[in-house]
Protein backbone atom coordinates (compact mmCIF):
# COMPACT_ATOMS: atom_id res chain seq x y z
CA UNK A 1 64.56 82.91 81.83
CA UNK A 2 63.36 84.90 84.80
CA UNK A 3 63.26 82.87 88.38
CA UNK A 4 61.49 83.94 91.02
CA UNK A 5 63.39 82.43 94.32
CA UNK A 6 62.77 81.72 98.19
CA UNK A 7 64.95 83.12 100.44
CA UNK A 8 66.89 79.99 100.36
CA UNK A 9 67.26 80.36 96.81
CA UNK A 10 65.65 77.81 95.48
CA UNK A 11 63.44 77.98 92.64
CA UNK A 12 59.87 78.83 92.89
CA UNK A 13 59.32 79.56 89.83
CA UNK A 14 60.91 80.26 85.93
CA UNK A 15 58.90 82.18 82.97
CA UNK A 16 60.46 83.42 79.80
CA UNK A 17 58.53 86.39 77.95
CA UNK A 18 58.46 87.08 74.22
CA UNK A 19 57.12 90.10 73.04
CA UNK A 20 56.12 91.64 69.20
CA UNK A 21 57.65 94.81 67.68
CA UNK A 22 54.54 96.99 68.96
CA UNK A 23 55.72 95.05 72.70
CA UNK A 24 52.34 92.90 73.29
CA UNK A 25 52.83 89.86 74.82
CA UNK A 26 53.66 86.93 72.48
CA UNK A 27 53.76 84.11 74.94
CA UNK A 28 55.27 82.94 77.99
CA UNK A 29 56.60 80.05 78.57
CA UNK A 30 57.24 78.22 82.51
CA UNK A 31 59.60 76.60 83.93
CA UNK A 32 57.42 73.90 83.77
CA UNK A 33 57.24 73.84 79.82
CA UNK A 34 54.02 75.09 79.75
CA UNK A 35 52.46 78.08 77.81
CA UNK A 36 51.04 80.95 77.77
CA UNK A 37 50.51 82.23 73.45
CA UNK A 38 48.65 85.48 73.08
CA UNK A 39 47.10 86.98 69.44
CA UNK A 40 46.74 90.53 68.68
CA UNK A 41 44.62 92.41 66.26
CA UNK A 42 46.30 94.78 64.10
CA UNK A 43 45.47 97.68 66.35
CA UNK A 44 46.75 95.56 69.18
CA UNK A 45 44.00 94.63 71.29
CA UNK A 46 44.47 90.78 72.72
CA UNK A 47 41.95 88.87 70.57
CA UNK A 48 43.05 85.06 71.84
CA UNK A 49 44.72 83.22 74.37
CA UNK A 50 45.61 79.70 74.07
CA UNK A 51 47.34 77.68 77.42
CA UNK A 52 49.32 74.48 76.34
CA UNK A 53 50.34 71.99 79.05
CA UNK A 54 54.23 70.83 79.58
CA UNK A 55 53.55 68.35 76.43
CA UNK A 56 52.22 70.56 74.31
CA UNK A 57 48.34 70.22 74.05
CA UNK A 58 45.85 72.60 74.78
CA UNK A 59 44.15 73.00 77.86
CA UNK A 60 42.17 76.08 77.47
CA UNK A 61 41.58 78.90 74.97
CA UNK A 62 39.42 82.00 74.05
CA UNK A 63 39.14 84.10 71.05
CA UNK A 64 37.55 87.62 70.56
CA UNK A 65 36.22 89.72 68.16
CA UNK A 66 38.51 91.60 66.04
């Protein structure tokens, strides 16, 4: 996980990053366990986003055309 830190060190803030083969953003997930998931058309143009709150449900989403 990457941390982002105050000069003190402590933690502001943690995200993880997972990426596909053609490297377009998968998801990322906080610190916080929430989420960030990402969709891709096949000539990888970001078609949906879907945020999911530290337990799991959704909180907001979009989708595009294809």
């Amino acid at each position: 996980m990457n941390t982002s830190r105050k000069s003190d060190m402590s933690v502001i803030a943690g995200f993880e990053y997972q990426r596909d083969a053609n490297w377009n953003p998968l998801s990322i997930a906080r610190g916080d366990d929430s989420a960030v998931h990402y969709e891709h058309d096949a000539s990888n143009h970001l078609v949906g986003e879907t945020h999911k709150d530290d337990q799991g449900q959704q909180v907001y989403a979009w989708e595009g055309d294809a």
